[in-house]
Protein backbone atom coordinates (compact mmCIF):
# COMPACT_ATOMS: atom_id res chain seq x y z
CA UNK A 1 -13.16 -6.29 -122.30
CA UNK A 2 -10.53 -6.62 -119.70
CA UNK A 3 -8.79 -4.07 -117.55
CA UNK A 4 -5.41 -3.85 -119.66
CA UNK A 5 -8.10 -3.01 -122.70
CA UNK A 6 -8.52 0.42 -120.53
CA UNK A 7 -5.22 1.15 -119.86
CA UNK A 8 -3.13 2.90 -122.26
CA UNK A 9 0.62 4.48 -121.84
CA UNK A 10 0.45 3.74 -118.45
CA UNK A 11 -2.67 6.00 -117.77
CA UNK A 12 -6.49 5.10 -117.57
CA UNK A 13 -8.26 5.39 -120.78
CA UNK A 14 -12.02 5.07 -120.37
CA UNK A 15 -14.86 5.42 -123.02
CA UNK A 16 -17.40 8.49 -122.62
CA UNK A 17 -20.26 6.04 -122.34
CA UNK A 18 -18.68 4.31 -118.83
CA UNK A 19 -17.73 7.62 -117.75
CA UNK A 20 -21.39 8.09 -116.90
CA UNK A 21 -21.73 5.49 -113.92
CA UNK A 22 -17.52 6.90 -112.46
CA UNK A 23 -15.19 9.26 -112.33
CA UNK A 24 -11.61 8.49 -113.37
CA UNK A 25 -10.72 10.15 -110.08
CA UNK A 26 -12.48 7.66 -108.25
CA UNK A 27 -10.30 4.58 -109.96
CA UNK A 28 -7.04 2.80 -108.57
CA UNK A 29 -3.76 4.32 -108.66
CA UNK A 30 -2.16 3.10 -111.79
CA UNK A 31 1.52 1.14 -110.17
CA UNK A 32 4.71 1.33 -112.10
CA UNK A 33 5.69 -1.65 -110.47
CA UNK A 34 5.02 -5.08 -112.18
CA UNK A 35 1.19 -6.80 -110.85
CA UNK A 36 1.73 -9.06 -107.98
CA UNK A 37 -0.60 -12.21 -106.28
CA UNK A 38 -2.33 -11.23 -103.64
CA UNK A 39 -4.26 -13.30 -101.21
CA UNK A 40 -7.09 -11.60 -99.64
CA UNK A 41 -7.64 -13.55 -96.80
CA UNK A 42 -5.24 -11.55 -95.10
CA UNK A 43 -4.00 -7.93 -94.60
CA UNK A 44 -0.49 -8.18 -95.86
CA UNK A 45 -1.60 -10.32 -99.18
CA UNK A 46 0.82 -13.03 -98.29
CA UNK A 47 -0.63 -16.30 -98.11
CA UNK A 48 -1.05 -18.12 -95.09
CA UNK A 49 -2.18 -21.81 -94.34
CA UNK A 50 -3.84 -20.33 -91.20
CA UNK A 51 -5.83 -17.50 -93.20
CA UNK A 52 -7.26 -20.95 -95.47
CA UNK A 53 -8.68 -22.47 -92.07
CA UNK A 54 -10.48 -18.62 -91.12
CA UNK A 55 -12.00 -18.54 -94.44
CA UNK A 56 -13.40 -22.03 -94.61
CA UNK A 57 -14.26 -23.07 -91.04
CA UNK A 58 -17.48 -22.28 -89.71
CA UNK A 59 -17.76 -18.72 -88.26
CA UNK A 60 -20.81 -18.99 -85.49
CA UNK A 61 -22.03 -15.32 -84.38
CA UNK A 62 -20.54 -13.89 -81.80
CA UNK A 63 -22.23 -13.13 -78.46
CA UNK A 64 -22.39 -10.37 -76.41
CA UNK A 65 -22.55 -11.39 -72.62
CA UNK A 66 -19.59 -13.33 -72.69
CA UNK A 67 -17.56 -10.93 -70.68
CA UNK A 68 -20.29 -10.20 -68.50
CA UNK A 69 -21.21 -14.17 -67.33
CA UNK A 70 -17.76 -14.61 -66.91
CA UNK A 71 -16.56 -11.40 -65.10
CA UNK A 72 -13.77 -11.28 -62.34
CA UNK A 73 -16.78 -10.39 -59.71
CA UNK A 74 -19.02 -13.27 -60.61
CA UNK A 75 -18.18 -16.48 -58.83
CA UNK A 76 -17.31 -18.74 -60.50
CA UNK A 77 -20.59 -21.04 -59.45
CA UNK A 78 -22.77 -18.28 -60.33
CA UNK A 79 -20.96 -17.54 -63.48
CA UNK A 80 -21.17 -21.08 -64.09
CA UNK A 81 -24.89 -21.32 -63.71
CA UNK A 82 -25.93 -18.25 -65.61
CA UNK A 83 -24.00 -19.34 -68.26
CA UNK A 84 -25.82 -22.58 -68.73
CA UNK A 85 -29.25 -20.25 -68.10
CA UNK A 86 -28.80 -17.41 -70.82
CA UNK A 87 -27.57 -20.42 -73.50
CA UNK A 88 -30.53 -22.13 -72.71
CA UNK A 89 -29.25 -25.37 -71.10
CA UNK A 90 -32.12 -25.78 -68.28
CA UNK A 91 -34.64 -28.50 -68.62
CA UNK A 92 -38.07 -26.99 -68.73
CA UNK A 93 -41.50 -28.71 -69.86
CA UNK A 94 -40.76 -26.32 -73.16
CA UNK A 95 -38.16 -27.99 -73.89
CA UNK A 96 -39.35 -31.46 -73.04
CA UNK A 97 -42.50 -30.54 -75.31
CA UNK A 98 -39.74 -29.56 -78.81
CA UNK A 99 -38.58 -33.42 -78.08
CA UNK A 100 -41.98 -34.70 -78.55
CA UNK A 101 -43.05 -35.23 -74.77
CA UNK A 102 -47.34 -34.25 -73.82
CA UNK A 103 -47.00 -32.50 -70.94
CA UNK A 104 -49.93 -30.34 -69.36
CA UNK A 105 -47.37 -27.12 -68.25
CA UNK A 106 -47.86 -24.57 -66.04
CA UNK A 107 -45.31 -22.19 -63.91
CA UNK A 108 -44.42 -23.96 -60.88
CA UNK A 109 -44.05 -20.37 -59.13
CA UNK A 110 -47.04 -18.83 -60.24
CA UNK A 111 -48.93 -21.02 -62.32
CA UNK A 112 -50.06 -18.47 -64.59
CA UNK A 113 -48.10 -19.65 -67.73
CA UNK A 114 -46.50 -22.59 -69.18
CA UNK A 115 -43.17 -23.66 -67.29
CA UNK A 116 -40.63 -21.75 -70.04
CA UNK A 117 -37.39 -20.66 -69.24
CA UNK A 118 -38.15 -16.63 -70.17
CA UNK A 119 -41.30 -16.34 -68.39
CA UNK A 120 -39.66 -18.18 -65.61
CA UNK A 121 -36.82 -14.82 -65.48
CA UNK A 122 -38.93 -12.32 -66.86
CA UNK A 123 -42.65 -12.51 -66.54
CA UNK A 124 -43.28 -14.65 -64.17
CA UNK A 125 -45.70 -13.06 -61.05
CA UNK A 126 -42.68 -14.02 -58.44
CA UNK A 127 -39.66 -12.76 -60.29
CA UNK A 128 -41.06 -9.42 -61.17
CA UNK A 129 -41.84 -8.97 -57.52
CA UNK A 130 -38.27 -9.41 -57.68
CA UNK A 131 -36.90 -7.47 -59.94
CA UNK A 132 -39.10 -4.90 -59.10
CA UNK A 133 -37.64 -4.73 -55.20
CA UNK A 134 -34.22 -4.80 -56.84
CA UNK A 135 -35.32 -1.76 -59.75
CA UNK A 136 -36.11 0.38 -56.80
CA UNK A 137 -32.78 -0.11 -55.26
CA UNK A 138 -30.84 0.82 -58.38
CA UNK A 139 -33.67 2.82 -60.01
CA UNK A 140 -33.80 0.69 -62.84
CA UNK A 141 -37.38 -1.02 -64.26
CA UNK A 142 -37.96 -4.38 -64.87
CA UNK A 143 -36.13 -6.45 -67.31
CA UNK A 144 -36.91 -8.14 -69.90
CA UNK A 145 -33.76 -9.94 -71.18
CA UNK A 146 -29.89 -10.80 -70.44
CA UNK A 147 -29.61 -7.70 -72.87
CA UNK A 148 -31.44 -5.09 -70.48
CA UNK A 149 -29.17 -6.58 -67.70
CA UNK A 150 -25.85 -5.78 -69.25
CA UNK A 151 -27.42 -2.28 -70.73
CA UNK A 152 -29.10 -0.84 -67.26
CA UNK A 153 -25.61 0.17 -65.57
CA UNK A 154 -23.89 1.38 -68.24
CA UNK A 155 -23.62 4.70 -67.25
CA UNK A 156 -22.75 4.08 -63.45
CA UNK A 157 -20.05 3.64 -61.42
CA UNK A 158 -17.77 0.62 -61.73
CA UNK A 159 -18.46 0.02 -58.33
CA UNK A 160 -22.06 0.15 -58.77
CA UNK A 161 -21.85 -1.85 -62.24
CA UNK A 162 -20.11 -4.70 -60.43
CA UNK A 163 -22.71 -4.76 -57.48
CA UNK A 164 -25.29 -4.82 -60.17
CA UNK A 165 -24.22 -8.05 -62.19
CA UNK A 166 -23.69 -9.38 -59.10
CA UNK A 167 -26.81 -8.69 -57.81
CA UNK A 168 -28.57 -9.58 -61.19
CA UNK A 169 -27.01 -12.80 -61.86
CA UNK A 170 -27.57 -14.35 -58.56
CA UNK A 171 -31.15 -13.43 -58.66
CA UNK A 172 -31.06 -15.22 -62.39
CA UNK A 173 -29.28 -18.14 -60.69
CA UNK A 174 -31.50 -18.39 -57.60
CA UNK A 175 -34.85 -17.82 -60.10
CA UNK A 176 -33.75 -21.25 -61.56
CA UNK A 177 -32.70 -22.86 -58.37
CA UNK A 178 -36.27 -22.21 -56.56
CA UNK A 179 -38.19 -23.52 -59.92
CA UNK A 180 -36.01 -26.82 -59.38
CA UNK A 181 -36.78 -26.53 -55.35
CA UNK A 182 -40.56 -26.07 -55.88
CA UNK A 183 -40.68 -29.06 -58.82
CA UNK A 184 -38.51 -31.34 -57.09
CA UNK A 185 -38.68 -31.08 -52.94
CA UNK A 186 -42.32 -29.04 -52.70
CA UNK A 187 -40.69 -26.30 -51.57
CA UNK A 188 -42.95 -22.91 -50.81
CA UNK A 189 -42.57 -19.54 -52.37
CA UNK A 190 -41.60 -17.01 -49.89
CA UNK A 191 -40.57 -13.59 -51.24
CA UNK A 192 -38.73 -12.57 -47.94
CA UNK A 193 -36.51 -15.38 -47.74
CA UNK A 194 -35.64 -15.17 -51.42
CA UNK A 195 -34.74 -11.57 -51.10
CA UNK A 196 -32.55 -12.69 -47.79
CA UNK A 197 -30.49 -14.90 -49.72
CA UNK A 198 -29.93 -12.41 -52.56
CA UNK A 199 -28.08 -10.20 -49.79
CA UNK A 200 -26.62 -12.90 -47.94
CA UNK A 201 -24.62 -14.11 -51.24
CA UNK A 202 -24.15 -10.42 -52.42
CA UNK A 203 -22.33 -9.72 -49.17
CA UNK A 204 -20.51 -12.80 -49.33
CA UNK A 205 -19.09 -12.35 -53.01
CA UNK A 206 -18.91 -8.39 -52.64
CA UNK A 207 -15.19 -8.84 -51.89
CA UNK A 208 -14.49 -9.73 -55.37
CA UNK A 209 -15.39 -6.37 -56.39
CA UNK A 210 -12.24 -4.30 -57.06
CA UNK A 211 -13.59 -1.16 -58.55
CA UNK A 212 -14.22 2.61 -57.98
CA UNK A 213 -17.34 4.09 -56.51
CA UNK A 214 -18.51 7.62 -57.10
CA UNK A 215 -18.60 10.17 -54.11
CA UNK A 216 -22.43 10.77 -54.71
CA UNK A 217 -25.74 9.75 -52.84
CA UNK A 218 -26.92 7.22 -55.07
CA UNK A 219 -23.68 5.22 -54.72
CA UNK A 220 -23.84 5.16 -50.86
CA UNK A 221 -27.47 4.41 -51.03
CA UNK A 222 -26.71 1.19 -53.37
CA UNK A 223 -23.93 0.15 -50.84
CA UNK A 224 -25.93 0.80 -47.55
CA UNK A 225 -29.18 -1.27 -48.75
CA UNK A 226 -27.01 -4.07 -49.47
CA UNK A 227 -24.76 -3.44 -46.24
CA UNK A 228 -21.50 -3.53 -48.30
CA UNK A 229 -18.25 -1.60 -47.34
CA UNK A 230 -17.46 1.11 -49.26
CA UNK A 231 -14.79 1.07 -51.97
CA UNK A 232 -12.47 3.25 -52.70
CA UNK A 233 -13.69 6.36 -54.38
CA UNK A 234 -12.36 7.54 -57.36
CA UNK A 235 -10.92 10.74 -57.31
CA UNK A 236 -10.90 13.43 -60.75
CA UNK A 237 -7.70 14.01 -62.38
CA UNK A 238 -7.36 16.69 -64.11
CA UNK A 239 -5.31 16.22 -67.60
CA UNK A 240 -3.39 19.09 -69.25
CA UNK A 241 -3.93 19.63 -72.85
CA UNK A 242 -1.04 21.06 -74.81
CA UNK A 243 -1.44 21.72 -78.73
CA UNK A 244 1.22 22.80 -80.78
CA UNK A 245 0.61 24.87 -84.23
CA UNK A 246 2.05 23.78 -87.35
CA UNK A 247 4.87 25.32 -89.05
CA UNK A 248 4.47 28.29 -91.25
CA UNK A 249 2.65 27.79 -94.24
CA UNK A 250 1.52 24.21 -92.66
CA UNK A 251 -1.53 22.85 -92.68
CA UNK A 252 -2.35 20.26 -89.70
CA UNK A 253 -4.90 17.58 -90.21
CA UNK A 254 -6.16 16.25 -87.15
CA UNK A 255 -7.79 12.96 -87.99
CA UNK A 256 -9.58 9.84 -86.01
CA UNK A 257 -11.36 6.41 -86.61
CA UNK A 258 -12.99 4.02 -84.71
CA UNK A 259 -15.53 1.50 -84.94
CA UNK A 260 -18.80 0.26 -82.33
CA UNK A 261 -18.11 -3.35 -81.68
CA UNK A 262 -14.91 -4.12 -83.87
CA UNK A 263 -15.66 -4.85 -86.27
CA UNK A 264 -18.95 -2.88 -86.21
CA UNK A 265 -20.29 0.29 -87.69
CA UNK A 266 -17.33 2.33 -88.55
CA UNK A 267 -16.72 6.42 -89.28
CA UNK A 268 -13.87 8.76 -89.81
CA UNK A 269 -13.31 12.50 -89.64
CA UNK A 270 -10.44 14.90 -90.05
CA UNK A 271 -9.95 18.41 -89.16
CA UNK A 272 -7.75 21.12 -91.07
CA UNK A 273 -6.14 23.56 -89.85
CA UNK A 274 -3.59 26.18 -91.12
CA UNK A 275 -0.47 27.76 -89.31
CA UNK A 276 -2.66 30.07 -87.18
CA UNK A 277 -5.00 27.75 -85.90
CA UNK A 278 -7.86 28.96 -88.10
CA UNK A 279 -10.19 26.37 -89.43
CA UNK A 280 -10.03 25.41 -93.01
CA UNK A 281 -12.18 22.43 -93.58
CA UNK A 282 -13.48 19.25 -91.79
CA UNK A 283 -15.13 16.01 -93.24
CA UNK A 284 -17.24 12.84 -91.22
CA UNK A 285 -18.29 9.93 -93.37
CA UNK A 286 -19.69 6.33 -92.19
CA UNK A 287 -17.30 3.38 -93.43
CA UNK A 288 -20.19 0.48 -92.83
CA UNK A 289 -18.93 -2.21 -90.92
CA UNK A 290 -15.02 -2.20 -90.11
CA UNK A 291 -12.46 -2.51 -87.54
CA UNK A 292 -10.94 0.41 -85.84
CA UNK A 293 -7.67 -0.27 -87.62
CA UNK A 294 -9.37 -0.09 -90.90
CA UNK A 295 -11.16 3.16 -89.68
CA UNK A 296 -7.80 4.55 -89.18
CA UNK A 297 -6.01 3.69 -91.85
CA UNK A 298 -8.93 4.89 -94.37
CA UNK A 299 -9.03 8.47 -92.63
CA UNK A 300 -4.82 9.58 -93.07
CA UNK A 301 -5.22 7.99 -96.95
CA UNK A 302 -9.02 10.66 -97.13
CA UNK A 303 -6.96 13.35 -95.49
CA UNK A 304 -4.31 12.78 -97.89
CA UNK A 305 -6.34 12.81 -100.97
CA UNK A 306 -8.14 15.81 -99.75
CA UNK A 307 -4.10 17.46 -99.62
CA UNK A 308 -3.36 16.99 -103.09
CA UNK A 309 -6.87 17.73 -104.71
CA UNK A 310 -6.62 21.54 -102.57
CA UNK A 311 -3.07 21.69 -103.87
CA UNK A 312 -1.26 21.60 -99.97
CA UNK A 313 1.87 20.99 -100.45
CA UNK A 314 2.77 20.79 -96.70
CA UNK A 315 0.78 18.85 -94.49
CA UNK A 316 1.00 17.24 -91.10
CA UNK A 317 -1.66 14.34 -89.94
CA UNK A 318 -2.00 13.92 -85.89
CA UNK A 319 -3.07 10.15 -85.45
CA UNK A 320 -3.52 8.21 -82.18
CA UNK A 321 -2.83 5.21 -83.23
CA UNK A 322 0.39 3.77 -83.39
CA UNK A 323 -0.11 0.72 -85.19
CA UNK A 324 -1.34 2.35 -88.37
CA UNK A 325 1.52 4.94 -87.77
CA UNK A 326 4.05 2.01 -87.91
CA UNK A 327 2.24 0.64 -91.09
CA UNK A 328 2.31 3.99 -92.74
CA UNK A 329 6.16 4.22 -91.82
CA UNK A 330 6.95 1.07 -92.94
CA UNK A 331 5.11 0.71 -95.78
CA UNK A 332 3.86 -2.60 -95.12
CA UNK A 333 -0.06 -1.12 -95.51
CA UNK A 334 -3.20 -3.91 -96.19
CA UNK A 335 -2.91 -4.72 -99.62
CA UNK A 336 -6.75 -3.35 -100.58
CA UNK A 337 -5.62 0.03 -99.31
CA UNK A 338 -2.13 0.17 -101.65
CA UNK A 339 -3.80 1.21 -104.52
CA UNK A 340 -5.52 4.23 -102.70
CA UNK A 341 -4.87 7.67 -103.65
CA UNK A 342 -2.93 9.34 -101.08
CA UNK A 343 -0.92 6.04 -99.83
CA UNK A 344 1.20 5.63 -102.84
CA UNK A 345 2.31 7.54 -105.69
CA UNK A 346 -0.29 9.97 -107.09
CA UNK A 347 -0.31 12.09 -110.47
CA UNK A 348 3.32 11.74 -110.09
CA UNK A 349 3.83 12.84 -106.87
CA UNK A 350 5.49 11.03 -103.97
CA UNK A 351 4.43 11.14 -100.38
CA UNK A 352 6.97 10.87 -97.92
CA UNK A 353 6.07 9.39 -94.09
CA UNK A 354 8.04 10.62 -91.35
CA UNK A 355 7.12 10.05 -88.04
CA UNK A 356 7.63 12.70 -84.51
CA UNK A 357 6.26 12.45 -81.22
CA UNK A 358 2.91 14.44 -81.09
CA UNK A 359 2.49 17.70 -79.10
CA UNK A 360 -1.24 16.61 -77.87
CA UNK A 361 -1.36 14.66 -74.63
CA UNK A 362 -4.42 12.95 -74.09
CA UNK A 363 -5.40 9.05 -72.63
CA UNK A 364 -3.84 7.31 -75.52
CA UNK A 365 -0.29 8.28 -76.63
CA UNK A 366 -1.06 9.84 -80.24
CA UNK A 367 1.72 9.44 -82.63
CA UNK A 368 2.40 12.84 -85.56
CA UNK A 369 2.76 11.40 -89.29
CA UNK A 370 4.52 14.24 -91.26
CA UNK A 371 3.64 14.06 -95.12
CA UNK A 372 5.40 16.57 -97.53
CA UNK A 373 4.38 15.93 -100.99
CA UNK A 374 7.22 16.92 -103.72
């Protein structure tokens, strides 16, 4: 059976017995326009000789702490470094062991464990003497990975964040450095002098930093034990809210999208609301993984199929972004969402796109879709 075999008169004809597993409802919008080629290595469905090289090179997994090793405040010797330390690039007795080598290891700092490049950072005796001199600077605990690094400040100033990396990644750095010192020139451990060299470089790369502090205690404490200047402190602004109700006998559909990591776990939701401002109805659902223009695009064509299945006539979407307002406008959608109900003609309606500046003001500069169905 093919898919012409279930389309008759220009309408879906299905047998009771598949009916069971679908609803029609939940089928493709039946096109009176003739089938057309589409290539889905790209949005548009035109082919492209640079959309064949995406789809058949090799795609590696992308990292995380790229745009932390190689931040603006990092030197870029220490960024250097710690980049060649969190891909692994040092040469350790582990790794002259995985070539084959017999080597009786042991940490050259502690001599606890074997001479590895995590316990070396992490669990070594030395660096969590470290680490836990830094941790009760910045209240933080110990680490345990790159990952606990990046994640510790999130929710801290950006002046504070910046010191922090710093901090952290010359420690990671100078970790390294005093393994090589102790293996290759005898050098002794000595905590004090380690922790003197951490502030000595933090004050001499602190004038990289470029970003706000907070006006609160635990700011000025993190800049006085490190005997930094203070930056500049960023100061609240207030941001007026306007919203403007829809026309009589309107219904307004506020609507949003977005994604964690983009492409990464992906939702949508909409709002309704009628000419008063009275709730009507509001709907969340999880997407999987997509992009945040995906997520966006997928919520306007939901809120528009929830429209025509309640029978509203006149509706008006709020969207904040502009880019799926353009492709709405123009027409020129991704070619998996065409056949969508609510982005193309449906039961033999039409929806028309106009676009208006939007009445809410917020960070982004949300664009108004107006849809009247006829």
């Amino acid at each position: 059976m093919k898919v012409a075999d279930l389309i008759v008169d220009g309408k879906w004809l299905i047998p009771p017995r598949m009916l069971q597993y679908f609803q029609v409802e939940e089928l493709p919008v039946i096109s009176k326009t003739n089938d057309t080629r589409v290539w889905t290595g790209t949005m548009s469905g035109d082919f492209t000789v640079s959309s064949v090289v995406e789809c058949i090179r090799e795609h590696y997994q992308k990292v995380t702490w790229e745009r932390y090793v190689w931040n603006p405040t990092l030197h870029p010797t220490t960024a250097r470094n710690v980049w060649k330390i969190v891909r692994g690039i040092c040469s350790t007795d582990e790794k002259g062991k995985s070539k084959g080598y017999n080597l009786a290891s042991k940490c050259y700092m502690c001599g606890a464990d074997t001479d590895n490049l995590v316990y070396i950072l992490w669990y070594c005796n030395f660096s969590q003497l470290v680490w836990k001199w830094l941790g009760g600077i910045f209240l933080f605990c110990n680490p345990e990975s790159y990952e606990d690094v990046m994640n510790f400040s999130k929710h801290k100033s950006g002046a504070v964040k910046d010191i922090w990396l710093l901090v952290a990644s010359i420690t990671i750095m100078e970790l390294w450095f005093l393994r090589n010192k102790i293996f290759f020139e005898e050098e002794k451990v000595d905590l004090g002098k380690f922790k003197r060299r951490i502030i000595q470089y933090t004050k001499d790369y602190a004038v990289r930093i470029k970003s706000f502090m907070w006006d609160c205690n635990y700011d000025y404490m993190v800049f006085k034990n490190f005997d930094l200047k203070h930056q500049p402190i960023e100061s609240q602004r207030i941001i007026e809210v306007r919203f403007l109700l829809p026309a009589r006998n309107q219904i307004l559909i506020c609507c949003d999208g977005t994604s964690r990591g983009n492409p990464g776990a992906a939702g949508c939701g909409f709002v309704c609301r009628d000419g008063k401002g009275v709730f009507i109805y509001a709907e969340a659902t999880g997407l999987g993984i997509a992009t945040n223009y995906i997520a966006e695009l997928t919520v306007i064509t939901g809120a528009a199929e929830w429209a025509i299945q309640n029978n509203k006539i006149d509706i008006c979407i709020n969207s904040d972004s502009k880019a799926v307002v353009n492709a709405y406008s123009s027409g020129r959608l991704p070619w998996f969402m065409q056949a969508k109900k609510g982005a193309g003609l449906v039961r033999g309606g039409k929806l028309c796109f106009n676009t208006k500046p939007s009445f809410i003001h917020a960070l982004e500069s949300p664009e108004q879709i107006y849809y009247r169905i006829y």
